[in-house]
C-alpha atoms as a PDB file:
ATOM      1  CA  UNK A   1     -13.495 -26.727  -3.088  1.00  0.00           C
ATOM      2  CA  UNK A   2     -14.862 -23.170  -2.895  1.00  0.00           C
ATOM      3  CA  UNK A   3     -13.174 -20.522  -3.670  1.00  0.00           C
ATOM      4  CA  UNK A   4     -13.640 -18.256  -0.856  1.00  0.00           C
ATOM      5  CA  UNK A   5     -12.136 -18.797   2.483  1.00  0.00           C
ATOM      6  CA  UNK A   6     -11.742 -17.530   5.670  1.00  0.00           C
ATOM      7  CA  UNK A   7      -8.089 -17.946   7.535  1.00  0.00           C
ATOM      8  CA  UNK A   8      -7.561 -20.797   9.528  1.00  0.00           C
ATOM      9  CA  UNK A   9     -11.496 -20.647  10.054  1.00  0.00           C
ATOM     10  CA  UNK A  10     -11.029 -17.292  11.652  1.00  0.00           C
ATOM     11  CA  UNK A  11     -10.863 -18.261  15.047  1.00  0.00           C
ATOM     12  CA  UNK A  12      -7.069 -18.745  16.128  1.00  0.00           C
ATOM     13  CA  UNK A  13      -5.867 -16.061  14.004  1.00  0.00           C
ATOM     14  CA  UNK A  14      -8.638 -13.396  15.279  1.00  0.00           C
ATOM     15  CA  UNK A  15      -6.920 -14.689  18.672  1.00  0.00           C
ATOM     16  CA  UNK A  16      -3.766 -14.258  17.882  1.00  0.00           C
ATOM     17  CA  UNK A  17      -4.680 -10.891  16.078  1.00  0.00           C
ATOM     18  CA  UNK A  18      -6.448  -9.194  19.276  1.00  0.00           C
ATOM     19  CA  UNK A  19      -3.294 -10.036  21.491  1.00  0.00           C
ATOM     20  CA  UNK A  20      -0.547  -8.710  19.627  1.00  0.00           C
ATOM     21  CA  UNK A  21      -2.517  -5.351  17.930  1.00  0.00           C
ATOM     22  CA  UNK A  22      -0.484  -3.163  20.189  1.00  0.00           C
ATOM     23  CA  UNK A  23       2.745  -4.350  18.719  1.00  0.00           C
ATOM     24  CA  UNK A  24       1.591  -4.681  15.033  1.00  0.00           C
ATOM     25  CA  UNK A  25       0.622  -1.087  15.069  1.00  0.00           C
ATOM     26  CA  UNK A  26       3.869  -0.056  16.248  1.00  0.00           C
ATOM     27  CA  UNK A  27       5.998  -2.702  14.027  1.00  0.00           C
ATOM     28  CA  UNK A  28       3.887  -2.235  10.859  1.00  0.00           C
ATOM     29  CA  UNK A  29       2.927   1.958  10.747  1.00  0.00           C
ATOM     30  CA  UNK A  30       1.279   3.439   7.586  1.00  0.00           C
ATOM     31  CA  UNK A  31       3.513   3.577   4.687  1.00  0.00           C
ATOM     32  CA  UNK A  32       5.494   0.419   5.381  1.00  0.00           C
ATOM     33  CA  UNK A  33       6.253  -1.961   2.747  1.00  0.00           C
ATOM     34  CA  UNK A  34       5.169  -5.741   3.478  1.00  0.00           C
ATOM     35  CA  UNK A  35       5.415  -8.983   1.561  1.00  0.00           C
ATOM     36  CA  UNK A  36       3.200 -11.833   2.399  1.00  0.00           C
ATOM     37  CA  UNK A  37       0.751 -14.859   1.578  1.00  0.00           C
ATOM     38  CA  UNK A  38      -2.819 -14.951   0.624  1.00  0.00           C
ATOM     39  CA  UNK A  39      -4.389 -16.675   3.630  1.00  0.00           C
ATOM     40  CA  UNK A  40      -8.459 -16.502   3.199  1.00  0.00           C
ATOM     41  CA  UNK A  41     -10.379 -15.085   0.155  1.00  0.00           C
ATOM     42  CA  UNK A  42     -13.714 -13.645   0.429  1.00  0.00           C
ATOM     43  CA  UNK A  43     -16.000 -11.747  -1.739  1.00  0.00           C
ATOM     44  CA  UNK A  44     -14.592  -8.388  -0.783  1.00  0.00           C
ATOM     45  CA  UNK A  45     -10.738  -9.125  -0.578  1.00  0.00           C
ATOM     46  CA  UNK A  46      -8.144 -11.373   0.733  1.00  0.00           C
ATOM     47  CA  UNK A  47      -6.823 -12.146   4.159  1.00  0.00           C
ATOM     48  CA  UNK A  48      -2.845 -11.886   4.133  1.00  0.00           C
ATOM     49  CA  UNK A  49      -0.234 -13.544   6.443  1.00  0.00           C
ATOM     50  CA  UNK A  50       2.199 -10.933   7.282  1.00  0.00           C
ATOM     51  CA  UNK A  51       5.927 -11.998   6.433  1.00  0.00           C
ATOM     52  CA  UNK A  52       8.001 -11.584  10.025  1.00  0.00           C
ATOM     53  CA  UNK A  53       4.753 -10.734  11.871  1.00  0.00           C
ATOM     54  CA  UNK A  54       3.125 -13.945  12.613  1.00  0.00           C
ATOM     55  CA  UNK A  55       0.766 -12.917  14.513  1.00  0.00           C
ATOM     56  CA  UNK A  56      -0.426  -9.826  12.444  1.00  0.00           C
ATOM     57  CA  UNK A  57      -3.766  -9.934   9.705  1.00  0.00           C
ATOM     58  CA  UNK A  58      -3.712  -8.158   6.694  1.00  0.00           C
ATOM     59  CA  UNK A  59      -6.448  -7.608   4.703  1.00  0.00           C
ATOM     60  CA  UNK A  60      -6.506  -6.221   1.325  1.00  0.00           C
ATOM     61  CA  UNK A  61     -10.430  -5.203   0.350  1.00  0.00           C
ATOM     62  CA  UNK A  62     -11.230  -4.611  -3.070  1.00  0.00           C
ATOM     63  CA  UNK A  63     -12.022  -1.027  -2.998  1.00  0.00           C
ATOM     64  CA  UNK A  64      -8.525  -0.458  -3.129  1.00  0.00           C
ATOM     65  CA  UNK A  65      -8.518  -3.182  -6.403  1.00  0.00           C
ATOM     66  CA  UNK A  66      -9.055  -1.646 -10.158  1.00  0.00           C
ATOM     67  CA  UNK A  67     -11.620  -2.689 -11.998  1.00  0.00           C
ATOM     68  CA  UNK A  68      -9.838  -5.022 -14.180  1.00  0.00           C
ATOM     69  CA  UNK A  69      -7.896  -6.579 -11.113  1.00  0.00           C
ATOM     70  CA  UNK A  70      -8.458 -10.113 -10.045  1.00  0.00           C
ATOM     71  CA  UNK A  71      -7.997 -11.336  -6.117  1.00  0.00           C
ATOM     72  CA  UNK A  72      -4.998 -13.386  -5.824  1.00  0.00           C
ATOM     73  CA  UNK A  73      -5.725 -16.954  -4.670  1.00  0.00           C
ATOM     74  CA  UNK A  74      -4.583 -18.444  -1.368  1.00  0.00           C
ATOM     75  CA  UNK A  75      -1.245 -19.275  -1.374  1.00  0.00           C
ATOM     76  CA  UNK A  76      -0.035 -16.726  -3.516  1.00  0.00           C
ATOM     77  CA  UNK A  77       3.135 -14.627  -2.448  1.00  0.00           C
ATOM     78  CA  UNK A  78       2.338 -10.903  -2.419  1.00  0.00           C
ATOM     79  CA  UNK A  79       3.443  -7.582  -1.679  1.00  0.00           C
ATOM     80  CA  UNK A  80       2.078  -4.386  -0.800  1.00  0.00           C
ATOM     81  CA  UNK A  81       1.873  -1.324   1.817  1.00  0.00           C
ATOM     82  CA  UNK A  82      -0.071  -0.428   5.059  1.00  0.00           C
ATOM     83  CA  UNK A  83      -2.759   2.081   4.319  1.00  0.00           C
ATOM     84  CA  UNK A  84      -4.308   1.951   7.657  1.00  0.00           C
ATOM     85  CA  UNK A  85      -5.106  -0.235  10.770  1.00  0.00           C
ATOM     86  CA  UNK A  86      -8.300  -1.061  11.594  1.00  0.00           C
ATOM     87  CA  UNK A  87      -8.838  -1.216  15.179  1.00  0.00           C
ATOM     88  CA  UNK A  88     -12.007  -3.055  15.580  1.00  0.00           C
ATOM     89  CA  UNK A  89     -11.522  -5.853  13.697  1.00  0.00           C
ATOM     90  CA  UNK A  90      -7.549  -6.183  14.871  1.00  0.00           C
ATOM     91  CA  UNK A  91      -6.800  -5.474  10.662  1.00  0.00           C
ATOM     92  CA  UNK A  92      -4.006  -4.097   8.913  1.00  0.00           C
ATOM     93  CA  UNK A  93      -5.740  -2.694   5.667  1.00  0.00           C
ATOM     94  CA  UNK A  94      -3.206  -3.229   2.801  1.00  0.00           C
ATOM     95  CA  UNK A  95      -3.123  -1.915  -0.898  1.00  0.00           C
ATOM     96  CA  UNK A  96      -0.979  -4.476  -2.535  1.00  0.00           C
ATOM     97  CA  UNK A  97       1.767  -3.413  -5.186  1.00  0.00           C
ATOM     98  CA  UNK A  98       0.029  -4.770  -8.434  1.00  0.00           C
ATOM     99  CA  UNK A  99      -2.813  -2.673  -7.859  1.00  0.00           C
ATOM    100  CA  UNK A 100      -0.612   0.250  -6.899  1.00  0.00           C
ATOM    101  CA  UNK A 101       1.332  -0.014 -10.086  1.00  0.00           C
ATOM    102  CA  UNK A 102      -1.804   0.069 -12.053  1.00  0.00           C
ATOM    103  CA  UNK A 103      -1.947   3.199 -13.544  1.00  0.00           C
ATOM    104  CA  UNK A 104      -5.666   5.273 -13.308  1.00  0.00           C
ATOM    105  CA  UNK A 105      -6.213   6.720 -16.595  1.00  0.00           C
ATOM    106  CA  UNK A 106      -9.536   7.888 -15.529  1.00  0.00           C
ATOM    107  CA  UNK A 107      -8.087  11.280 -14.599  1.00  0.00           C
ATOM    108  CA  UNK A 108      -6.467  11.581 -17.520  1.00  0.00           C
ATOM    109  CA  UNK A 109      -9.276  10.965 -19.964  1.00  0.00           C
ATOM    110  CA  UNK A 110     -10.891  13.930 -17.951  1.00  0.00           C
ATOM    111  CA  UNK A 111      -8.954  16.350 -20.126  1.00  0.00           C
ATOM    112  CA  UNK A 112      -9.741  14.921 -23.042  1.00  0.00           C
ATOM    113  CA  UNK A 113     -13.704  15.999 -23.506  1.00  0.00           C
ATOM    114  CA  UNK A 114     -14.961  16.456 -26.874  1.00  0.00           C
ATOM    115  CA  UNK A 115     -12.223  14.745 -28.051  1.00  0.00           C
ATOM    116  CA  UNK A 116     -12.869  11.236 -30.244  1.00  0.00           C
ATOM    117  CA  UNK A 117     -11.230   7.941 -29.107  1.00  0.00           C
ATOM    118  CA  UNK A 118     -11.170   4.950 -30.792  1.00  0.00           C
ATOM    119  CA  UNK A 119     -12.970   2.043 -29.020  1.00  0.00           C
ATOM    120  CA  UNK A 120     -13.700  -1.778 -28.812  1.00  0.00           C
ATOM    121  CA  UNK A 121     -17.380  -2.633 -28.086  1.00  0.00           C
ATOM    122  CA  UNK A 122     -17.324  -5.267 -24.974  1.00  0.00           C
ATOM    123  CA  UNK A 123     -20.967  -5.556 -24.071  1.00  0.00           C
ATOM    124  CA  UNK A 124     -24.391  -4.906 -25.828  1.00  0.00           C
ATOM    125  CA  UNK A 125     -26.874  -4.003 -23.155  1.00  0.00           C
ATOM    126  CA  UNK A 126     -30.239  -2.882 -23.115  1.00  0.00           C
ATOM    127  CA  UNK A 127     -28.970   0.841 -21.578  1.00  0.00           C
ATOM    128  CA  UNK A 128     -26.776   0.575 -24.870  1.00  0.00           C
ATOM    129  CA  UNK A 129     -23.068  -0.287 -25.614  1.00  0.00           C
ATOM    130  CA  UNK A 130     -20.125  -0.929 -23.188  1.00  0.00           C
ATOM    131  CA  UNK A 131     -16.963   0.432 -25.218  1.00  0.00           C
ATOM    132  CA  UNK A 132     -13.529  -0.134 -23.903  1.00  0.00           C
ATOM    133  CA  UNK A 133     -11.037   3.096 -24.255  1.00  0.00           C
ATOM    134  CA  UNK A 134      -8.066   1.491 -22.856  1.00  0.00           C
ATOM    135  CA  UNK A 135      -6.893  -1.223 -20.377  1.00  0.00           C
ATOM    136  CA  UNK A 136      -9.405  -1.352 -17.212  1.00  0.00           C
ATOM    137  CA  UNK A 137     -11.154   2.184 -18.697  1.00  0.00           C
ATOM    138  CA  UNK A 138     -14.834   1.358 -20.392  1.00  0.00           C
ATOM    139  CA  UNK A 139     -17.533   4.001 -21.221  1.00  0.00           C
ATOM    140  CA  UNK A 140     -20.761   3.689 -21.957  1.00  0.00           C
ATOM    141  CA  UNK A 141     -22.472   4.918 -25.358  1.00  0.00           C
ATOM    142  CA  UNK A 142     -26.474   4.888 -24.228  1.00  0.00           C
ATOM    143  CA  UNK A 143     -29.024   3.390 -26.332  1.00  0.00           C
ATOM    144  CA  UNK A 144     -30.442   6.569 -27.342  1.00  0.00           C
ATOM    145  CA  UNK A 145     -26.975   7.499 -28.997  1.00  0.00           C
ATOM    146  CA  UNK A 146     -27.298   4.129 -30.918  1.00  0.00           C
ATOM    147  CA  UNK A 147     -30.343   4.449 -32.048  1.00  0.00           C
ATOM    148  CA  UNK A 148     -30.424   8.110 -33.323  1.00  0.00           C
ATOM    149  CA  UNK A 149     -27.318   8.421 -34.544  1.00  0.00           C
ATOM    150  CA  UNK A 150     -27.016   8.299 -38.231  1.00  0.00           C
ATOM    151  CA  UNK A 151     -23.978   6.228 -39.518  1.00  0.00           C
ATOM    152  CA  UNK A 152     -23.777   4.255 -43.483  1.00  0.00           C
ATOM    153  CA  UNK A 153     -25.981   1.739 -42.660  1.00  0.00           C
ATOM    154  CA  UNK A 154     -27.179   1.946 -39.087  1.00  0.00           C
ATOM    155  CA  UNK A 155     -25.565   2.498 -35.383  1.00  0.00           C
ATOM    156  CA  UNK A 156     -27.785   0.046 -34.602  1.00  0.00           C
ATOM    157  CA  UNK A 157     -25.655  -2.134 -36.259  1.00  0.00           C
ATOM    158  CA  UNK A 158     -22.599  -2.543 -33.900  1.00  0.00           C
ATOM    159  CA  UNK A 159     -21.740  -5.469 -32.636  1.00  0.00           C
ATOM    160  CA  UNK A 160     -19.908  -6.567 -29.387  1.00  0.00           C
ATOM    161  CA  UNK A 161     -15.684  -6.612 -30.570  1.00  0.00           C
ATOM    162  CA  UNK A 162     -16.442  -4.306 -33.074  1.00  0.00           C
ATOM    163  CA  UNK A 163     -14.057  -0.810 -33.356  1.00  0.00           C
ATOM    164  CA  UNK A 164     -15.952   2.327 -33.206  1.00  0.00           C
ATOM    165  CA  UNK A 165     -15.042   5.829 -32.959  1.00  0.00           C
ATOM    166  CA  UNK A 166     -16.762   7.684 -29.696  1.00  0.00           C
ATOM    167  CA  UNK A 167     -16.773  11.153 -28.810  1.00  0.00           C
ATOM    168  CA  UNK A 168     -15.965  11.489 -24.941  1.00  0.00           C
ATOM    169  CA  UNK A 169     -18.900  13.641 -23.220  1.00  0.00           C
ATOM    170  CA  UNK A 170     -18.269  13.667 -20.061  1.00  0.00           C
ATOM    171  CA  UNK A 171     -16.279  11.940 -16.968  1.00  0.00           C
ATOM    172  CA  UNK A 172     -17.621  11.218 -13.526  1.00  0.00           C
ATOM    173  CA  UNK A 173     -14.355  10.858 -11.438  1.00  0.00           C
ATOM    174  CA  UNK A 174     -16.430  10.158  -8.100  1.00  0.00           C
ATOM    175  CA  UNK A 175     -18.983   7.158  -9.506  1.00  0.00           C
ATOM    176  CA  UNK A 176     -16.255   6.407 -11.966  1.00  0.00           C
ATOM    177  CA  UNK A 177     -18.415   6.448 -15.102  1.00  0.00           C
ATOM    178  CA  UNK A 178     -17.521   7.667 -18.615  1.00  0.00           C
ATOM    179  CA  UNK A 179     -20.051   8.822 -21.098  1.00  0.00           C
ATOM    180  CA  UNK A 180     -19.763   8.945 -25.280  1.00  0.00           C
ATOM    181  CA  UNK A 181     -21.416   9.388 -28.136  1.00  0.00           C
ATOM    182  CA  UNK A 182     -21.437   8.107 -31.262  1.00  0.00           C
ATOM    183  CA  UNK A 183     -18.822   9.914 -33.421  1.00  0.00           C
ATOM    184  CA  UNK A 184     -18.965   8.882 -36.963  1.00  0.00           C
ATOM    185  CA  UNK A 185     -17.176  11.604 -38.291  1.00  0.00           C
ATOM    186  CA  UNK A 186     -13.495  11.676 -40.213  1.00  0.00           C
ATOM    187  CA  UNK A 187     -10.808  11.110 -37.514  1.00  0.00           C
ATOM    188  CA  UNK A 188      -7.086  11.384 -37.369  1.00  0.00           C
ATOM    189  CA  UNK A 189      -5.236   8.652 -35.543  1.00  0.00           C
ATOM    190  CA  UNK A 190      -2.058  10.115 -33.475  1.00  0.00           C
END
């Protein structure tokens, strides 16, 4: 079985969708709570049944999804609130609660610039490491820093799980990118 999905093939619920938009603006305005079921699952989010509005289409698109997120799989019982209605598709865009409740420590790591963090090294690449900072928040420390930076033996000697100290350089909010350097001086856990 795949796992992506369209609702009921898309046709009867697209129907049902287009006839009753008028009413599922009114009954379901931005800001309201919802609860429903994953009904389809595509690439770029999943297709909701609404509960108590049969006839409405949610659709919760991965934009709205941290990084670290997962889709939900059809069938699974959700919750979440309107963030807008799409009138040409006959869509009620949701953000659903688990992402909500995932906190964005991007913002916060903004402040700290110049400052050293302690990291996990996820992914060698050829642009240079991947190192994780906290849950869902990765920077990247770029080749160049790994291979001119002096350490004991050799920054060239890290390896993917490995804990490294990083200086934070700089934090792009909008393209959500983080960049460090290597920071093999003496630092002070909090």
């Amino acid at each position: 079985m795949n796992e992506y999905s369209w609702p009921d093939d898309g046709i009867e619920v697209g129907a049902r969708a287009r006839a009753a938009w008028s009413a599922t603006c009114q009954a379901l305005p931005i800001g309201t709570q919802i609860t429903g079921r994953v009904i389809g699952r595509q690439r770029f989010g999943v297709f909701l049944s609404i509960d108590q509005h049969p006839d409405a289409v949610g659709l919760a698109e991965i934009t709205a999804m941290p990084r670290c997120a997962t889709l939900p799989h059809v069938g699974v019982e959700v919750s979440g609130v309107v963030i807008w209605h799409a009138d040409h598709n006959r869509q009620v865009k949701i953000k659903l609660t688990e992402w909500i409740q995932h906190e964005d420590l991007l913002p916060q790591l903004a402040d700290r610039i110049g400052q050293i963090a302690i990291g996990h090294v996820t992914k060698l690449a050829p642009i240079g490491a991947f190192v994780r900072l906290a849950h869902c928040i990765e920077g990247l420390l770029p080749l160049a820093e790994r291979s001119d930076e002096p350490i004991e033996d050799s920054v060239q000697a890290i390896r993917e799980g490995q804990e490294i100290p990083v200086r934070v350089c700089g934090v792009d909010l909008e393209r959500r990118r983080i960049t460090l350097s290597a920071s093999w001086a003496p630092f002070n856990l909090p």
